[in-house]
N, C-alpha and C. Protein backbone atom coordinates (compact mmCIF):
# COMPACT_ATOMS: atom_id res chain seq x y z
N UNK A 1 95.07 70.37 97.90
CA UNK A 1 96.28 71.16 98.00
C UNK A 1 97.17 70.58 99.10
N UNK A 2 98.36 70.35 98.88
CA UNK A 2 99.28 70.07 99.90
C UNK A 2 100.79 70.64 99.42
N UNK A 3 101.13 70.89 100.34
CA UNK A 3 102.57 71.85 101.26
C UNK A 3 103.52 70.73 100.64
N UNK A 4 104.12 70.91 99.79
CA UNK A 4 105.20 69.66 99.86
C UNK A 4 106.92 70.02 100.64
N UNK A 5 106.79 71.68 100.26
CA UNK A 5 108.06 72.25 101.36
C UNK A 5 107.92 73.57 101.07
N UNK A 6 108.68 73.96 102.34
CA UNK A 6 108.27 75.52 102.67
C UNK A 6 109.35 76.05 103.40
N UNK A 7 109.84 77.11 103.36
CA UNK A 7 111.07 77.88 103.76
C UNK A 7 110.55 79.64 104.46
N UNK A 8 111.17 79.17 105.26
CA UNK A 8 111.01 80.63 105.61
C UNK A 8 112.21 81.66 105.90
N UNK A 9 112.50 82.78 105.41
CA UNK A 9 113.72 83.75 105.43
C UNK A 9 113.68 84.33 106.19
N UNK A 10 114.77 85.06 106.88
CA UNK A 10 114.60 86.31 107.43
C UNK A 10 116.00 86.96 107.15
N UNK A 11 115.94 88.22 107.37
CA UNK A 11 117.02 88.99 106.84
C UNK A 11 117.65 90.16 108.31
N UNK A 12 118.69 90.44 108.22
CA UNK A 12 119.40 91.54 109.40
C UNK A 12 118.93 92.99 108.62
N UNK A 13 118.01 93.60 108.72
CA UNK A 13 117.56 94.21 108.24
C UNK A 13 116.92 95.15 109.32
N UNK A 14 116.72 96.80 108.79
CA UNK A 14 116.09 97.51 109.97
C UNK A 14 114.60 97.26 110.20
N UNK A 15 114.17 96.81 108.95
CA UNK A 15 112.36 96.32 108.80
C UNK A 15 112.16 95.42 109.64
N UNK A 16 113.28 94.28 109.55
CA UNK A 16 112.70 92.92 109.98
C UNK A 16 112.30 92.55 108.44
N UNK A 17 112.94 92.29 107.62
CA UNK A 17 112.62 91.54 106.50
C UNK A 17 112.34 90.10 106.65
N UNK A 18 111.59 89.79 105.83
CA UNK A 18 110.85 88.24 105.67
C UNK A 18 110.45 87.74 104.28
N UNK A 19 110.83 86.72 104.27
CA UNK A 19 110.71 85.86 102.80
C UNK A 19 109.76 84.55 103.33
N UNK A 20 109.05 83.86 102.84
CA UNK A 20 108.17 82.50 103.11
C UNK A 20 107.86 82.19 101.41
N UNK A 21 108.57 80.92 101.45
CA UNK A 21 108.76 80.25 99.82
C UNK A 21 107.98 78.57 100.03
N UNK A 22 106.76 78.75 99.62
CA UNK A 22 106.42 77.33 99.44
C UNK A 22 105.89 76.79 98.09
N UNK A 23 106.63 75.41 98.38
CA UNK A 23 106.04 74.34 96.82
C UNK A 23 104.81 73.75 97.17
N UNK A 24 103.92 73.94 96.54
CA UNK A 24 102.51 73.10 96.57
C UNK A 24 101.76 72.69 95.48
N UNK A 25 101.47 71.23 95.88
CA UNK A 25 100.83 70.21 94.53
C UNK A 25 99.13 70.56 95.21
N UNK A 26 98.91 70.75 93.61
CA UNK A 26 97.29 70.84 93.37
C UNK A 26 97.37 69.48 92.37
N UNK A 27 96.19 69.58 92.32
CA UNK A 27 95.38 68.68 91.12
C UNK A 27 96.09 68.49 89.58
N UNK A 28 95.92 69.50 89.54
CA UNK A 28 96.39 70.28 88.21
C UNK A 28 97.59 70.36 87.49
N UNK A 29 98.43 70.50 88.94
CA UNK A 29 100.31 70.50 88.86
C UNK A 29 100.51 71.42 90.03
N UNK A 30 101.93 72.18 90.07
CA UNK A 30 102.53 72.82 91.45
C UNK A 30 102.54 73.40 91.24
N UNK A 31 102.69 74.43 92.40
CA UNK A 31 102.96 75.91 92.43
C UNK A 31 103.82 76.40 93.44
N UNK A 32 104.91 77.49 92.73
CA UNK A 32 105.63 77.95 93.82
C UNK A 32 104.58 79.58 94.51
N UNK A 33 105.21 79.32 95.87
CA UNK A 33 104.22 81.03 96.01
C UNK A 33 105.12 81.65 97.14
N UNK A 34 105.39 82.64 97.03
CA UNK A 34 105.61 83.49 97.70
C UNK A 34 105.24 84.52 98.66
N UNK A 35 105.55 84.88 99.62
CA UNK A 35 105.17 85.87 100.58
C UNK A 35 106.49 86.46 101.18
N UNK A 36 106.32 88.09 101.23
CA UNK A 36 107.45 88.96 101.67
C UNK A 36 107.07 90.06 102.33
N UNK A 37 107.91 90.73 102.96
CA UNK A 37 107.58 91.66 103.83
C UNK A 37 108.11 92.40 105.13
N UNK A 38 107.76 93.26 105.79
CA UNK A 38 108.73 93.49 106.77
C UNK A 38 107.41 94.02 108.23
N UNK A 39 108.33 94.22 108.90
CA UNK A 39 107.47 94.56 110.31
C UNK A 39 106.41 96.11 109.97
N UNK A 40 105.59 95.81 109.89
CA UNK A 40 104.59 96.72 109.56
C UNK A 40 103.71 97.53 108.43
N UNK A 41 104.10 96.49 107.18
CA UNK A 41 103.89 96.42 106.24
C UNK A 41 102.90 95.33 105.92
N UNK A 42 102.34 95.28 105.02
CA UNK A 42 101.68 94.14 104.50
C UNK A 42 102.10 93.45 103.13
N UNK A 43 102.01 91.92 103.78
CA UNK A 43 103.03 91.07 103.33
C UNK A 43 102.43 91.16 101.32
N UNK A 44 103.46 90.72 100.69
CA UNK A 44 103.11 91.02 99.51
C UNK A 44 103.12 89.51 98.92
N UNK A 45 102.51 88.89 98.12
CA UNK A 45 102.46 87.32 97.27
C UNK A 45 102.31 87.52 96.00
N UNK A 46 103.06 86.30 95.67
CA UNK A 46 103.68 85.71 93.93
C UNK A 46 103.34 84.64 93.77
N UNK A 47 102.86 83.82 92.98
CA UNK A 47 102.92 82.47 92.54
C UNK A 47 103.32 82.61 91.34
N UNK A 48 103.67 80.74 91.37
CA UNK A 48 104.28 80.99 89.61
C UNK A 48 103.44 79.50 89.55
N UNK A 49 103.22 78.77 88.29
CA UNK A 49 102.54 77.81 87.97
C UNK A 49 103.61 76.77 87.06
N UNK A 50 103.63 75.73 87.42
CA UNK A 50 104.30 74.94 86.60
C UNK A 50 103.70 73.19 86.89
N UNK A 51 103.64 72.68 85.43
CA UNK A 51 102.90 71.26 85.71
C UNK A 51 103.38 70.22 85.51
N UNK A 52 104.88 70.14 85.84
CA UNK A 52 106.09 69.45 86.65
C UNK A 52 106.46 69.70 87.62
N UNK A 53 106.73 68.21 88.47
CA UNK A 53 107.45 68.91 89.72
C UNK A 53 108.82 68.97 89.68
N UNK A 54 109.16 68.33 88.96
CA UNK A 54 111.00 69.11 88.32
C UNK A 54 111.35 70.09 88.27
N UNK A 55 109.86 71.34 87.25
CA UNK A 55 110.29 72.00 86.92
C UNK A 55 109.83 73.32 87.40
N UNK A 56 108.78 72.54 88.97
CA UNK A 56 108.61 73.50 90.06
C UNK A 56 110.19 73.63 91.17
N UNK A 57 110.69 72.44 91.02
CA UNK A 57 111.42 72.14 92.24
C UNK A 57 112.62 73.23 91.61
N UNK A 58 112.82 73.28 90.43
CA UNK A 58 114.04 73.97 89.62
C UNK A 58 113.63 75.80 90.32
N UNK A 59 112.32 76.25 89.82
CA UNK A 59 112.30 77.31 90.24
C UNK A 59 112.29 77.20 91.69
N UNK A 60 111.56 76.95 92.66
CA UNK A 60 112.03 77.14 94.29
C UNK A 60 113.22 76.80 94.23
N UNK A 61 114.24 75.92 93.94
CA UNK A 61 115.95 76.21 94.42
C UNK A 61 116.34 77.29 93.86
N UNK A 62 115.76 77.77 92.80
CA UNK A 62 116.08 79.06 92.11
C UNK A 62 116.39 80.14 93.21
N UNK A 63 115.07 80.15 93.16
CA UNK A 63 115.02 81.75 94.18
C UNK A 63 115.07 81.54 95.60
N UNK A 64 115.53 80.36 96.01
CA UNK A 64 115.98 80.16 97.44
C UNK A 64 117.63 80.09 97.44
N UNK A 65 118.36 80.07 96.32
CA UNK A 65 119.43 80.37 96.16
C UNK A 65 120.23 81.69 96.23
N UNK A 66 119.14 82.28 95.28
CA UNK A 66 119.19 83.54 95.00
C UNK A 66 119.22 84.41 96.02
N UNK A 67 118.17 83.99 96.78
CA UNK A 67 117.82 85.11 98.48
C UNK A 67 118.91 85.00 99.39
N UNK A 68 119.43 84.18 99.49
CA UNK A 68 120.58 83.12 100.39
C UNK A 68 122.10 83.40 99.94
N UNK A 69 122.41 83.76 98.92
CA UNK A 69 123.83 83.85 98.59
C UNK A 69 124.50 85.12 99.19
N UNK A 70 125.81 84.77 98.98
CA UNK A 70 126.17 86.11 99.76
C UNK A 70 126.74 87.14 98.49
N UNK A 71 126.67 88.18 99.17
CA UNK A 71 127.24 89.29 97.92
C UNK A 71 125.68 90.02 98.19
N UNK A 72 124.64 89.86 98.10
CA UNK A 72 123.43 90.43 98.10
C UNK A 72 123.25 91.59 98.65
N UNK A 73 122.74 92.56 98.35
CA UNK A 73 122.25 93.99 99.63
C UNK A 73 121.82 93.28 100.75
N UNK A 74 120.74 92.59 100.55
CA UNK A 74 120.18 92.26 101.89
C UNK A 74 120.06 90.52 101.44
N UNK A 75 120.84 89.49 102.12
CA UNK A 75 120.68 87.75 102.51
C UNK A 75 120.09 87.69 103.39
N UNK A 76 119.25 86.77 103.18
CA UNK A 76 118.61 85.98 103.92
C UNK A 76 118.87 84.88 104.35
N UNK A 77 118.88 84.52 105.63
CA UNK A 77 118.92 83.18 106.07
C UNK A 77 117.69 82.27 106.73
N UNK A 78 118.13 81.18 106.59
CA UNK A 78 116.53 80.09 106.73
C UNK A 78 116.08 80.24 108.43
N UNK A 79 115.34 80.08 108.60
CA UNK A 79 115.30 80.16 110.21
C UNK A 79 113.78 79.40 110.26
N UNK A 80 113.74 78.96 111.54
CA UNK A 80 112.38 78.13 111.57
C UNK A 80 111.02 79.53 111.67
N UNK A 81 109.80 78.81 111.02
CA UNK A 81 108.59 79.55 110.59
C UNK A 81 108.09 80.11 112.33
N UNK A 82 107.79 81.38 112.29
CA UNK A 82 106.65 82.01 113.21
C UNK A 82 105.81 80.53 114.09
N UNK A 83 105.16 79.88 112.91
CA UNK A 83 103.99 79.29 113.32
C UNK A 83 104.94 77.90 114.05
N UNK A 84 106.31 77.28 113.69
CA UNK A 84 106.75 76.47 114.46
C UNK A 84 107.18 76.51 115.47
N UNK A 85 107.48 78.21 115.86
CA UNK A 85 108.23 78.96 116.78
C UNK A 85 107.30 78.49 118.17
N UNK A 86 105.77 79.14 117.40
CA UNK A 86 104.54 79.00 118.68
C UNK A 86 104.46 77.71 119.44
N UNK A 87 104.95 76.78 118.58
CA UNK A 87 104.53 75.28 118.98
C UNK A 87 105.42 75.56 120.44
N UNK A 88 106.57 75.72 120.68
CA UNK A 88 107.39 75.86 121.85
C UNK A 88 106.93 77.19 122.76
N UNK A 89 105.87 77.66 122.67
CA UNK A 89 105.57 78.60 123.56
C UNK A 89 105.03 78.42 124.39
């Protein structure tokens, strides 16, 4: 399994909303997966399966578009991951 890219959201939100969107190649083919959630909740996950990476890469711009545009109840914007945050701590 390997990470080929990964995004992480966050939203102006009273929760603290959070989105984490990664593409990952297996053996088999890719997968997009998802994780969402807010401050005190437990985070919720999606994958989707596809055995192109075209036609993985099509869905992650999909719904990283989608989260990101404006007009939305709640946009999200990209911001660096928790776990890259730590590296500077």
């Amino acid at each position: 399994m390997t990470i080929l890219q990964q995004t992480y959201l966050e939203a102006d939100s009273p929760g603290h909303a959070w989105y984490r969107l990664q593409l990952i190649q297996l053996a088999e083919g890719f997968v997009i997966e998802k994780h969402s959630g807010c401050r005190g909740r437990k985070a919720h996950t999606e994958a989707w399966f596809r055995w192109d990476k075209a036609a993985a890469r099509k869905v992650y711009d999909r719904i990283l578009r989608n989260k990101t545009k404006d007009g939305r109840r709640r946009v999200y914007r990209e911001v660096p991951s928790p776990a890259q945050l730590e590296l500077f701590s």
